[in-house]
C-alpha atoms as a PDB file:
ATOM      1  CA  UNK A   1     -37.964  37.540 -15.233  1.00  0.00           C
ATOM      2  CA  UNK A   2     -38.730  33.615 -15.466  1.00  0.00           C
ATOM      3  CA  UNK A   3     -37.738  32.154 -11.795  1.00  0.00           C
ATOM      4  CA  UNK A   4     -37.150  35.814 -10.678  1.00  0.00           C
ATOM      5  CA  UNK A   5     -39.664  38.063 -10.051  1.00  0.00           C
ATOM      6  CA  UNK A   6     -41.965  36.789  -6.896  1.00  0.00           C
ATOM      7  CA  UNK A   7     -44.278  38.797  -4.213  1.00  0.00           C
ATOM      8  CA  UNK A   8     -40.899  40.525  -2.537  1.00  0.00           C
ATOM      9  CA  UNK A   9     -39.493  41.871  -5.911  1.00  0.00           C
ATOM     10  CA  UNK A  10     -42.891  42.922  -7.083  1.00  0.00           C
ATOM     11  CA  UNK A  11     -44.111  44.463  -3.697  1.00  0.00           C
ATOM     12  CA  UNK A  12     -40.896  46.488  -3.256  1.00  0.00           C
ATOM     13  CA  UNK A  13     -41.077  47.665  -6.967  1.00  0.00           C
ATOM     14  CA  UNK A  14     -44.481  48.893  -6.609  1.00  0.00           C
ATOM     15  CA  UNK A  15     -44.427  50.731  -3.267  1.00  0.00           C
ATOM     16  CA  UNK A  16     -41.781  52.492  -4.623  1.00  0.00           C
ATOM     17  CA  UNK A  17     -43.948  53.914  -7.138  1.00  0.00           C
ATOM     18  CA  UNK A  18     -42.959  51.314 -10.141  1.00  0.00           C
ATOM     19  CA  UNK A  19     -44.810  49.091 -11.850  1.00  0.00           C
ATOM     20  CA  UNK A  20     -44.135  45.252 -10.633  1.00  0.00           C
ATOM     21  CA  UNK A  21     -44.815  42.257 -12.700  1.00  0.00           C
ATOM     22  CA  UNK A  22     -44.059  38.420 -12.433  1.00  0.00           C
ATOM     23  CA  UNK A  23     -44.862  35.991 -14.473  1.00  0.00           C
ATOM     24  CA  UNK A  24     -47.360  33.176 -12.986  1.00  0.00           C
ATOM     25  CA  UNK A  25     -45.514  29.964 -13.938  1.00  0.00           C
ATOM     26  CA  UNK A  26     -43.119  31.795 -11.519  1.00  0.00           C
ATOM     27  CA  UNK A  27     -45.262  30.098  -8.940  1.00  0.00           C
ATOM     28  CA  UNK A  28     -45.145  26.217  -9.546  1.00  0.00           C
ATOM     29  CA  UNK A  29     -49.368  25.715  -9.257  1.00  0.00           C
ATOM     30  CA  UNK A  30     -52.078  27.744  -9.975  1.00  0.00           C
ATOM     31  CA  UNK A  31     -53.305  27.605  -6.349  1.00  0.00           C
ATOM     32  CA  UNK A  32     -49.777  28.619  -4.814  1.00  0.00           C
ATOM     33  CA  UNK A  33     -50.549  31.853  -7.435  1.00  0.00           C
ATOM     34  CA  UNK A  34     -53.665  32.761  -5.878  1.00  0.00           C
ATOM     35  CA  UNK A  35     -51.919  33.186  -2.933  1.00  0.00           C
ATOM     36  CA  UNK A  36     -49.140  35.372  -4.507  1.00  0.00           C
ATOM     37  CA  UNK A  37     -51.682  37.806  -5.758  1.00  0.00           C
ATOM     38  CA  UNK A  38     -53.349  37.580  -2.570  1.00  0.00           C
ATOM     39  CA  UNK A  39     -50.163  38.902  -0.743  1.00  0.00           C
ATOM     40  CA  UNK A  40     -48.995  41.206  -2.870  1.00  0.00           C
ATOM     41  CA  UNK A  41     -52.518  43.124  -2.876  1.00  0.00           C
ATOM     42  CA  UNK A  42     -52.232  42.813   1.408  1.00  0.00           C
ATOM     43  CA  UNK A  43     -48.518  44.258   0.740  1.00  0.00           C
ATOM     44  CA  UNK A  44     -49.071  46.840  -1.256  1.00  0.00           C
ATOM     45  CA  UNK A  45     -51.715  48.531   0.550  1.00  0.00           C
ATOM     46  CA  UNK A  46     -52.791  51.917  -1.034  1.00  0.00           C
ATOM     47  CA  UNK A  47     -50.988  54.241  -2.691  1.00  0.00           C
ATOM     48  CA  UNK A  48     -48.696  51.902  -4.344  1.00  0.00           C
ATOM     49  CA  UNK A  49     -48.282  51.709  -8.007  1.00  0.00           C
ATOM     50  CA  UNK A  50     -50.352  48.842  -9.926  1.00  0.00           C
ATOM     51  CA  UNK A  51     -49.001  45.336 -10.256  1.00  0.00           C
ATOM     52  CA  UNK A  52     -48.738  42.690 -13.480  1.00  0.00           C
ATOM     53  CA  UNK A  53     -49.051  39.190 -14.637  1.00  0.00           C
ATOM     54  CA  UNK A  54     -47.495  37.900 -17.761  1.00  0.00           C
ATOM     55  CA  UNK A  55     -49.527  35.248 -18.943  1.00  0.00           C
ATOM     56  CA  UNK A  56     -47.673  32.351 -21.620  1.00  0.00           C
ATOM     57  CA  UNK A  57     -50.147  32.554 -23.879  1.00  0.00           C
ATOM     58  CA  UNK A  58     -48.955  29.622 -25.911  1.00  0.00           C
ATOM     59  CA  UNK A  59     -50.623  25.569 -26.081  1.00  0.00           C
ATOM     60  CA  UNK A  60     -47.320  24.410 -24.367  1.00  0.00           C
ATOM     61  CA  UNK A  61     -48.954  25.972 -21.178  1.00  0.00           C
ATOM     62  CA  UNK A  62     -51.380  23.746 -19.608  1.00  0.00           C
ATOM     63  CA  UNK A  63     -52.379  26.479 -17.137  1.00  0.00           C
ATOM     64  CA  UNK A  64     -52.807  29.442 -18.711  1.00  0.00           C
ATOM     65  CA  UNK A  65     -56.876  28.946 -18.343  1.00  0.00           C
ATOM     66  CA  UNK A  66     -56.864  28.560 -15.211  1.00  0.00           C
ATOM     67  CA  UNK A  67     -54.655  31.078 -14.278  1.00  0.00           C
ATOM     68  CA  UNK A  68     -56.455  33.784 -16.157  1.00  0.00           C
ATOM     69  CA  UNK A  69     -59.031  32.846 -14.014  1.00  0.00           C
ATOM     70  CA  UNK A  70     -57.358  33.789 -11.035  1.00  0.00           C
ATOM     71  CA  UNK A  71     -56.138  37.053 -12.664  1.00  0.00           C
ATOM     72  CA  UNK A  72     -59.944  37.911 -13.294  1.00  0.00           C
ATOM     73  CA  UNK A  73     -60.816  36.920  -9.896  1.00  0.00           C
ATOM     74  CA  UNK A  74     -58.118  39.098  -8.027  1.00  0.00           C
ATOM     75  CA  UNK A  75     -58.997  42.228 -10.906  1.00  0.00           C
ATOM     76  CA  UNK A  76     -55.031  42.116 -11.657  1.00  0.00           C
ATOM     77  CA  UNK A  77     -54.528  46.038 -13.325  1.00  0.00           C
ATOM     78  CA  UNK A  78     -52.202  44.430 -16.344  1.00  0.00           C
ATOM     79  CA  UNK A  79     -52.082  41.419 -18.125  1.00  0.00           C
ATOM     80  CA  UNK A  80     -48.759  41.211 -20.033  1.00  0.00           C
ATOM     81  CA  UNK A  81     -49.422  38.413 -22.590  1.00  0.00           C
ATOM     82  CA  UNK A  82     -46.422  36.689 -24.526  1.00  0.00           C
ATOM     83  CA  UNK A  83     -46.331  33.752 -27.495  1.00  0.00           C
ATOM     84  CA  UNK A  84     -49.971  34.346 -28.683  1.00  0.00           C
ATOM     85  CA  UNK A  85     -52.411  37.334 -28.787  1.00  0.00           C
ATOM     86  CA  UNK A  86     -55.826  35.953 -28.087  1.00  0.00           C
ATOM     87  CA  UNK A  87     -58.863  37.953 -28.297  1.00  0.00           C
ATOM     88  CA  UNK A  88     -60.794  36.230 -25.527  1.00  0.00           C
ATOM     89  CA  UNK A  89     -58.278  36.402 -22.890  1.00  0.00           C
ATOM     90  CA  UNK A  90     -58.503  40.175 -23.642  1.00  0.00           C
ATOM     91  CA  UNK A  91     -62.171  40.239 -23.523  1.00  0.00           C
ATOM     92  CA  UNK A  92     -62.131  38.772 -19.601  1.00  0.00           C
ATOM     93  CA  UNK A  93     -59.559  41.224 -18.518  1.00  0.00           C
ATOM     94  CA  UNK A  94     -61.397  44.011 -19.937  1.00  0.00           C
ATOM     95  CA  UNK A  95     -64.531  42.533 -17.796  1.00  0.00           C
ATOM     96  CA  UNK A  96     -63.273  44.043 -15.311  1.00  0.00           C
ATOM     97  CA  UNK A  97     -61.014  47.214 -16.376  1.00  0.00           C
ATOM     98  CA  UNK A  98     -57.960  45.486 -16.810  1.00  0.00           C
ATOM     99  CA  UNK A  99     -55.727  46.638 -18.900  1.00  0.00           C
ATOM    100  CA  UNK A 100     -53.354  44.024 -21.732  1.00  0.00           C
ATOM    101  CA  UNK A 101     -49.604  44.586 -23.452  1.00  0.00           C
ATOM    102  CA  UNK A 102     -48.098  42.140 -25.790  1.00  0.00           C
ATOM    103  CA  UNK A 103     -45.083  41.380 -26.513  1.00  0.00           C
ATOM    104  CA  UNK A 104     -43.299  41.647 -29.929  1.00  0.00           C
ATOM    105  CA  UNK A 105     -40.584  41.374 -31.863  1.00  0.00           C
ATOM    106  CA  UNK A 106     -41.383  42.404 -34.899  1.00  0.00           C
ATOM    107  CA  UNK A 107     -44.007  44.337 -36.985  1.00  0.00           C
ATOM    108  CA  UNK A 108     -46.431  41.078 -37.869  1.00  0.00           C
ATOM    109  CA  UNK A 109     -46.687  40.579 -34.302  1.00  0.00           C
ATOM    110  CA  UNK A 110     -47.542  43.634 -33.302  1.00  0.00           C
ATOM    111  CA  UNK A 111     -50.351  44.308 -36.173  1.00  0.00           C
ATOM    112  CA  UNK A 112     -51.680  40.505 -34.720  1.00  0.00           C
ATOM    113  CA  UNK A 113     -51.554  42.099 -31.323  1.00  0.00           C
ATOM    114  CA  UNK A 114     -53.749  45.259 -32.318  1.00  0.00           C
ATOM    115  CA  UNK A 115     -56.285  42.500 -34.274  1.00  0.00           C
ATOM    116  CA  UNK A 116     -56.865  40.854 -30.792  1.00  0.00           C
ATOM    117  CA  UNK A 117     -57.625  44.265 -29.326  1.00  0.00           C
ATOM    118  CA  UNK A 118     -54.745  44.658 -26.702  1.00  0.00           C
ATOM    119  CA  UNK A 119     -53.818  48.190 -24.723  1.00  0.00           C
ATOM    120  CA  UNK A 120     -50.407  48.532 -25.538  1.00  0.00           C
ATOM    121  CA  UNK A 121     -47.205  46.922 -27.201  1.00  0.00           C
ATOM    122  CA  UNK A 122     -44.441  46.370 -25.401  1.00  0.00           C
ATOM    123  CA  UNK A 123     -41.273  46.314 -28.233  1.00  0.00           C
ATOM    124  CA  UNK A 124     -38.503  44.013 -26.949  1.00  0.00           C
ATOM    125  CA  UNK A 125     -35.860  44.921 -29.448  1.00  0.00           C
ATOM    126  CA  UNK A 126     -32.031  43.773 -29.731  1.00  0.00           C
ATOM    127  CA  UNK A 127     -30.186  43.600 -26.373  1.00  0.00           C
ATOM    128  CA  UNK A 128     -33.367  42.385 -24.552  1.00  0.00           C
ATOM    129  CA  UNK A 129     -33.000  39.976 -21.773  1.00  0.00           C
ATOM    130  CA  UNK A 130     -34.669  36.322 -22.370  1.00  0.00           C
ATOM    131  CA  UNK A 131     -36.980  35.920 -25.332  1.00  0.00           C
ATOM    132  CA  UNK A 132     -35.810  38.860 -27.327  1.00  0.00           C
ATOM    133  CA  UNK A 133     -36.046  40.200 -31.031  1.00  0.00           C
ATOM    134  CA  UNK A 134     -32.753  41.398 -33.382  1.00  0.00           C
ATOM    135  CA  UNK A 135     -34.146  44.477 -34.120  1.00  0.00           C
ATOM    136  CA  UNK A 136     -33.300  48.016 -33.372  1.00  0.00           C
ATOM    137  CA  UNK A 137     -35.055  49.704 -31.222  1.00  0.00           C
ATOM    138  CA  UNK A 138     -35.376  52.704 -33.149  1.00  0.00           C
ATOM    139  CA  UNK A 139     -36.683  50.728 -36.248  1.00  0.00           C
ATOM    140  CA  UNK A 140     -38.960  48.392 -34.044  1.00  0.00           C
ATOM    141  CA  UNK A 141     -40.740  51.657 -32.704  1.00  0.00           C
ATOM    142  CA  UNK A 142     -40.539  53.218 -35.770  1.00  0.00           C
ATOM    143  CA  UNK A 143     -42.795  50.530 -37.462  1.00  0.00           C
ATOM    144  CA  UNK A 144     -44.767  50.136 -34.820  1.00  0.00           C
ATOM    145  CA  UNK A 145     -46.001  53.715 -34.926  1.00  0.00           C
ATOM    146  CA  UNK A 146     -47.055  53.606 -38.336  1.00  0.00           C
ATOM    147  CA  UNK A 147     -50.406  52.280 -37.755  1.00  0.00           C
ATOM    148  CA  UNK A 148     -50.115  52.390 -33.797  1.00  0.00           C
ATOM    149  CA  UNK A 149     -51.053  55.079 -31.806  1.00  0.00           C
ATOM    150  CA  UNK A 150     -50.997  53.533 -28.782  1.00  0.00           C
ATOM    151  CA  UNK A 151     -49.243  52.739 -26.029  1.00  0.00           C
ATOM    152  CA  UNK A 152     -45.909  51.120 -25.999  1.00  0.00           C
ATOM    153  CA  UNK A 153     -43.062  50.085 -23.876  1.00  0.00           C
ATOM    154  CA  UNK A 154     -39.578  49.628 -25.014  1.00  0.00           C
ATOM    155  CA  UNK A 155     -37.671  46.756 -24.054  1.00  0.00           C
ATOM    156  CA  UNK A 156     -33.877  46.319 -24.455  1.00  0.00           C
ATOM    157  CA  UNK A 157     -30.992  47.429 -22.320  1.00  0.00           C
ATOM    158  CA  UNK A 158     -32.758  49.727 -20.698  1.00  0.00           C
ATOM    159  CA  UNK A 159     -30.849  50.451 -17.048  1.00  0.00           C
ATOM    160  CA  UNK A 160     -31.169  54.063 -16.612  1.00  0.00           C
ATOM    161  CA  UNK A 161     -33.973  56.818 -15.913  1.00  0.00           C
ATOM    162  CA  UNK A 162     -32.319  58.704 -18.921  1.00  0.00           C
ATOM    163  CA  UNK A 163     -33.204  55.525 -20.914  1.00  0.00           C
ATOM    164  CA  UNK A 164     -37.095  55.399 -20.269  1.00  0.00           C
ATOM    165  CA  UNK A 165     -36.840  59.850 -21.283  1.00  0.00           C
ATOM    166  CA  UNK A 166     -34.556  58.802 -24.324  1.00  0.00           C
ATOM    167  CA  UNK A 167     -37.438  55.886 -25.416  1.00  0.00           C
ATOM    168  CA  UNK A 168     -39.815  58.294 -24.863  1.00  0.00           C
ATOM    169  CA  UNK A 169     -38.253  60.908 -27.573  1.00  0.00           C
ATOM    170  CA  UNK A 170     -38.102  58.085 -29.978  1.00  0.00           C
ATOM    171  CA  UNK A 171     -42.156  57.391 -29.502  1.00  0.00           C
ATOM    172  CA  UNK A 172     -42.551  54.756 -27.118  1.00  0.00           C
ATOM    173  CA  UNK A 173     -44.411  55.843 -23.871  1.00  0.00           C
ATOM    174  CA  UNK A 174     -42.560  53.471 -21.198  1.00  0.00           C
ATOM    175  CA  UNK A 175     -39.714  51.490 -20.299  1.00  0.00           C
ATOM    176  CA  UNK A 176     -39.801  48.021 -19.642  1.00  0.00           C
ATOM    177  CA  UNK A 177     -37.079  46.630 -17.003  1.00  0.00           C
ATOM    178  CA  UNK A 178     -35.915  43.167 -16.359  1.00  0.00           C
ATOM    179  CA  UNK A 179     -31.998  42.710 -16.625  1.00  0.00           C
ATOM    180  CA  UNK A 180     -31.332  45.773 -13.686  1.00  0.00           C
ATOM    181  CA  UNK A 181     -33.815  43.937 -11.291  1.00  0.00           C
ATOM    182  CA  UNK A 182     -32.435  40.660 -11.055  1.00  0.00           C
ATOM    183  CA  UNK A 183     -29.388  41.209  -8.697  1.00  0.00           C
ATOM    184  CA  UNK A 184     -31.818  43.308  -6.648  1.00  0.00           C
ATOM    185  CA  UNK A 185     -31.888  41.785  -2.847  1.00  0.00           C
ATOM    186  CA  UNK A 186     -35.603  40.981  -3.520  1.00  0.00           C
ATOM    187  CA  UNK A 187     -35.013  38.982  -7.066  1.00  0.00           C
ATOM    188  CA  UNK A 188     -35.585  35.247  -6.470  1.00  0.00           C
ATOM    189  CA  UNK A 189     -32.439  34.627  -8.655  1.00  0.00           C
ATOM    190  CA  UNK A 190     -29.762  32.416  -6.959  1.00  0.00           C
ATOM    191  CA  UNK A 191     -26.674  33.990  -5.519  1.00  0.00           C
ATOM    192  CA  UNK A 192     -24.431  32.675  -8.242  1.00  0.00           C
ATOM    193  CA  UNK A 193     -26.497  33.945 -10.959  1.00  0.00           C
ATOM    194  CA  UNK A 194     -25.686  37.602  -8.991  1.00  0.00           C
ATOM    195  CA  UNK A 195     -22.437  36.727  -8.819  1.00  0.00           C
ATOM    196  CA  UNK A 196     -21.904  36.128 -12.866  1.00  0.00           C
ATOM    197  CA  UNK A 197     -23.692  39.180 -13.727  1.00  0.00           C
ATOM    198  CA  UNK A 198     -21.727  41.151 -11.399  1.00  0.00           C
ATOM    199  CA  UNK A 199     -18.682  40.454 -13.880  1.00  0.00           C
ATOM    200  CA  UNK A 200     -20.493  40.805 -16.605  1.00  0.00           C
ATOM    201  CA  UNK A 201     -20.639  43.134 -19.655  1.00  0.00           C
ATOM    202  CA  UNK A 202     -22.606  43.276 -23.202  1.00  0.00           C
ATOM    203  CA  UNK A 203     -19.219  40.937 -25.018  1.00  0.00           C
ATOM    204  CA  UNK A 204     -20.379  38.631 -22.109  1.00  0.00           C
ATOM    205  CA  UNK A 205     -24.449  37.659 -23.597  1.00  0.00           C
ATOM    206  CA  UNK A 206     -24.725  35.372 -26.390  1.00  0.00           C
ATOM    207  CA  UNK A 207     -27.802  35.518 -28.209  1.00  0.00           C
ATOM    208  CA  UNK A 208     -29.972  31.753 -29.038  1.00  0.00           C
ATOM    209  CA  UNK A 209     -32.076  29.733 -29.734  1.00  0.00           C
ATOM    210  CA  UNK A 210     -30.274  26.318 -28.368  1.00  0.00           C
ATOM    211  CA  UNK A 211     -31.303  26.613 -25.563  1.00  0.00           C
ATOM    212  CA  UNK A 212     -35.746  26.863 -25.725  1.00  0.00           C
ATOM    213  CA  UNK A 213     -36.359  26.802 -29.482  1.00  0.00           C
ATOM    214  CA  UNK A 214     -36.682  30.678 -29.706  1.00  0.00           C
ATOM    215  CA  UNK A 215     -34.041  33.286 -30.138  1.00  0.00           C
ATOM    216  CA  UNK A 216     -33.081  34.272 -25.962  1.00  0.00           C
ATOM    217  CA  UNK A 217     -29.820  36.183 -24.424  1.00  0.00           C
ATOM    218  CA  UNK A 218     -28.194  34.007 -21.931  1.00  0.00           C
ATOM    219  CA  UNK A 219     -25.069  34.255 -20.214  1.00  0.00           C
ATOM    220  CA  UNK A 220     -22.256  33.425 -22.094  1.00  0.00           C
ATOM    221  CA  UNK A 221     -20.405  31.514 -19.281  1.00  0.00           C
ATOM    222  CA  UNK A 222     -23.736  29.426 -18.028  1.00  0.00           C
ATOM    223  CA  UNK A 223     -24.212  28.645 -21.503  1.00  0.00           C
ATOM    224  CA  UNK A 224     -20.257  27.102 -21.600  1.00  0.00           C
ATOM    225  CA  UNK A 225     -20.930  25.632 -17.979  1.00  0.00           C
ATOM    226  CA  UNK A 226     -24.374  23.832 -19.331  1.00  0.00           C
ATOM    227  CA  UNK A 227     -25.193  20.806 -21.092  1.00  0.00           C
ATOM    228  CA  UNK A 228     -27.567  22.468 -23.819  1.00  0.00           C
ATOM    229  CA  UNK A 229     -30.975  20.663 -23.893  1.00  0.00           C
ATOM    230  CA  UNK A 230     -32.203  18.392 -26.781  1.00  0.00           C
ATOM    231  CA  UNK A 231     -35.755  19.666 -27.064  1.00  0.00           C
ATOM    232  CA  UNK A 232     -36.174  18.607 -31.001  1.00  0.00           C
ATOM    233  CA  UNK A 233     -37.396  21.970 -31.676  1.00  0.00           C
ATOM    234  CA  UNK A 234     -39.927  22.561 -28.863  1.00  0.00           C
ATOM    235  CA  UNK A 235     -40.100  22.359 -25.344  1.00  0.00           C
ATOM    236  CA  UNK A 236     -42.123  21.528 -22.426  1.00  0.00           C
ATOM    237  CA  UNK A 237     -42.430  24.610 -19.501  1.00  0.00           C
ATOM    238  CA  UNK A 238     -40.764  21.902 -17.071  1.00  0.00           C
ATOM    239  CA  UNK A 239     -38.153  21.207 -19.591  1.00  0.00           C
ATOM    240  CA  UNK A 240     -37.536  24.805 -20.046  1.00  0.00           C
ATOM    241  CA  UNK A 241     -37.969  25.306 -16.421  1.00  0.00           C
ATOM    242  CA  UNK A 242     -35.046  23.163 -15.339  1.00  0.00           C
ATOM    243  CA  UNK A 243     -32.933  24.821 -18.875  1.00  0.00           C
ATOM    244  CA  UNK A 244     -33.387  28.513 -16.952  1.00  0.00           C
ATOM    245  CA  UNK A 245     -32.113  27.013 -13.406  1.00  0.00           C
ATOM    246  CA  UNK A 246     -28.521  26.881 -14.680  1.00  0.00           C
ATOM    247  CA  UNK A 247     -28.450  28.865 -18.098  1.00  0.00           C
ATOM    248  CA  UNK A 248     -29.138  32.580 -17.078  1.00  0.00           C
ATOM    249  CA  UNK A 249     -30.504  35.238 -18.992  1.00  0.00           C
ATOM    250  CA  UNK A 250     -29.345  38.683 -19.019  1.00  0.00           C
ATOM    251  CA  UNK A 251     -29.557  41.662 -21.475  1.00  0.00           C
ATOM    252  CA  UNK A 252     -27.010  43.719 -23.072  1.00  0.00           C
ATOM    253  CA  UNK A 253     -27.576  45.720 -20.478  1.00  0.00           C
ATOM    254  CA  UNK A 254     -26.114  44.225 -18.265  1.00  0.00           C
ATOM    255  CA  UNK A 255     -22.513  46.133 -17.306  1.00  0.00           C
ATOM    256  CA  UNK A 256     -24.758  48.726 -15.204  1.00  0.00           C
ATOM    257  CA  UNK A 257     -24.866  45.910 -12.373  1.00  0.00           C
ATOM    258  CA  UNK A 258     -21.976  45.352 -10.368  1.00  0.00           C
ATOM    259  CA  UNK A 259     -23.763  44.746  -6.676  1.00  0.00           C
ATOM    260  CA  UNK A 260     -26.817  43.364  -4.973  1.00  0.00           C
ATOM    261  CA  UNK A 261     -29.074  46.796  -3.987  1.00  0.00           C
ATOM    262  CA  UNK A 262     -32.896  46.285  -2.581  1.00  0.00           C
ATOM    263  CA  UNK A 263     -35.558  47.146  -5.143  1.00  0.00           C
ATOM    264  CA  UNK A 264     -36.993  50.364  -3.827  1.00  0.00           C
ATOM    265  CA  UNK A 265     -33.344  51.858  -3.928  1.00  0.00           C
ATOM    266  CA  UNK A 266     -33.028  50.967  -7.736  1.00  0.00           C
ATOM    267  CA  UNK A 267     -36.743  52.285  -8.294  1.00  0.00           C
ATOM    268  CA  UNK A 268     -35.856  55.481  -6.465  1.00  0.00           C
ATOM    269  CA  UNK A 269     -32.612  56.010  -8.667  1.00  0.00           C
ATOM    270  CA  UNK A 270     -34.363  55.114 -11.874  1.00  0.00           C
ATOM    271  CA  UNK A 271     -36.965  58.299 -11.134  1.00  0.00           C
ATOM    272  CA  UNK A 272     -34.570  60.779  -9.913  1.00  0.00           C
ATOM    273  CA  UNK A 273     -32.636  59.881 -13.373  1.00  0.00           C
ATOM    274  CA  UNK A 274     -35.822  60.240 -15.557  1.00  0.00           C
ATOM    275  CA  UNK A 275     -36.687  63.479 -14.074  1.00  0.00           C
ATOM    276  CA  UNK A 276     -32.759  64.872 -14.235  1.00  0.00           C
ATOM    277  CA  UNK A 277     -33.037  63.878 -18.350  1.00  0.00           C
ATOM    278  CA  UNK A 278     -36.571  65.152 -18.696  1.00  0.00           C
ATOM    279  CA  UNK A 279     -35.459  68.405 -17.153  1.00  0.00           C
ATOM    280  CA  UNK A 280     -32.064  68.737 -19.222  1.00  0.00           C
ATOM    281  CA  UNK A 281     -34.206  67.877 -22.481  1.00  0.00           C
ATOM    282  CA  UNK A 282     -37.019  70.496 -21.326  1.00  0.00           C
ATOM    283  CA  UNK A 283     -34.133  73.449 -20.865  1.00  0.00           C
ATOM    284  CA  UNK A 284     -32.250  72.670 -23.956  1.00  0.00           C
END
């Protein structure tokens, strides 16, 4: 959800009883971040579900310091952490009860992840939108479990309530959402990005690493609109920054979105699916 997910997407997500995460560099300082957590905690209000950060956790990001500072300071519930598991930056979330997932892609990852002494995995397997792995999901989770017990959250294509119960079945506890969200009225994306996904299918995401130096899905026709950056094998965030304002990412997932819908109506869909699967599973 890089340039996506801000303080309306999130808000609406969690009052309507979802989990809603952004990642900081979404704001463009560390200071304009402390106010987003600031309003999304006066938004939210009680009763609505806990918010998330994902934190870069990578030496390309000059801020990721101080920004875990302000996560500390506002007691943000998760900590999503992605391109390096780091054992202090779980330490200071835990100060205060927080709670940290990792991504991964693979297996090595994940075991790297555990060393550190994060909460959960969150397995972003093939048809993931962005940074994603090649893996199936089944196998990813599969591995995974074999010396995890934990919890984890399955990324990739996921677009339905039926989705989260079938990822459940096959071991992970969660679902993990970005593709169905970004056409949502709330999503910072621009309208044209909307517009391309609205026509869009799975034959329509081509998966690279052209584009940032590690393997993403983008849509095919921004790619074939774009000049493709010359990074020489790493990037800068504001070089990948201005890549992401004109080459979109989307998952496989991606042919379940044909109109813009506000956030709490796609939330409140998502649950009355999960419970219609859970149900038909629980009678069978």
């Amino acid at each position: 959800m890089f340039l996506v997910s801000g303080p309306d997407l999130v808000s609406e997500t969690c009052r309507a009883g979802l989990c809603g995460t952004f990642p900081s560099l979404n704001q463009r300082s560390t200071e304009g971040f402390d106010d987003w957590l600031s309003e999304i905690e006066e938004r939210n209000g009680d009763g609505a579900a806990p918010y998330g950060v994902n934190l870069i956790v990578h030496k390309s990001n000059p801020r990721v310091q101080a920004d875990l500072e302000i996560c500390v300071k506002h007691e943000v519930p998760l900590i999503i952490t992605s391109l390096g598991a780091v054992p202090e930056l779980v330490d200071a979330v835990h100060s205060y009860g927080g709670v940290v997932f990792h991504d991964v892609i693979q297996r090595r990852h994940a075991e790297k992840a555990v060393e550190a002494g994060v909460d959960g995995i969150i397995a972003v397997s093939a048809g993931a939108g962005g940074h994603a792995g090649t893996f199936s999901p089944f196998a990813l989770v599969s591995e995974i479990r074999e010396f995890w017990d934990g919890a984890i959250a399955l990324s990739g294509s996921i677009t339905q309530g039926g989705h989260v119960a079938a990822a459940q079945l096959m071991g992970a506890d969660f679902g993990y959402i970005g593709s169905h969200f970004i056409t949502a009225n709330e999503s910072m994306a621009p309208d044209e990005q909307k517009a391309m996904m609205f026509e869009a299918s799975a034959k329509d995401i081509t998966y690279t690493d052209k584009v940032t130096g590690v393997g993403a899905n983008f849509l095919t026709p921004s790619l074939e609109a774009a000049t493709l950056p010359d990074h020489g094998g790493e990037m800068t965030l504001n070089d990948e920054a201005r890549a992401w304002k004109t080459i979109w990412s989307a998952g496989h997932g991606v042919g379940a979105t044909r109109s813009a819908r506000p956030a709490a109506e796609l939330c409140e869909e998502l649950i009355v699916q999960y419970q219609a699967a859970r149900d038909k599973f629980c009678a069978a």
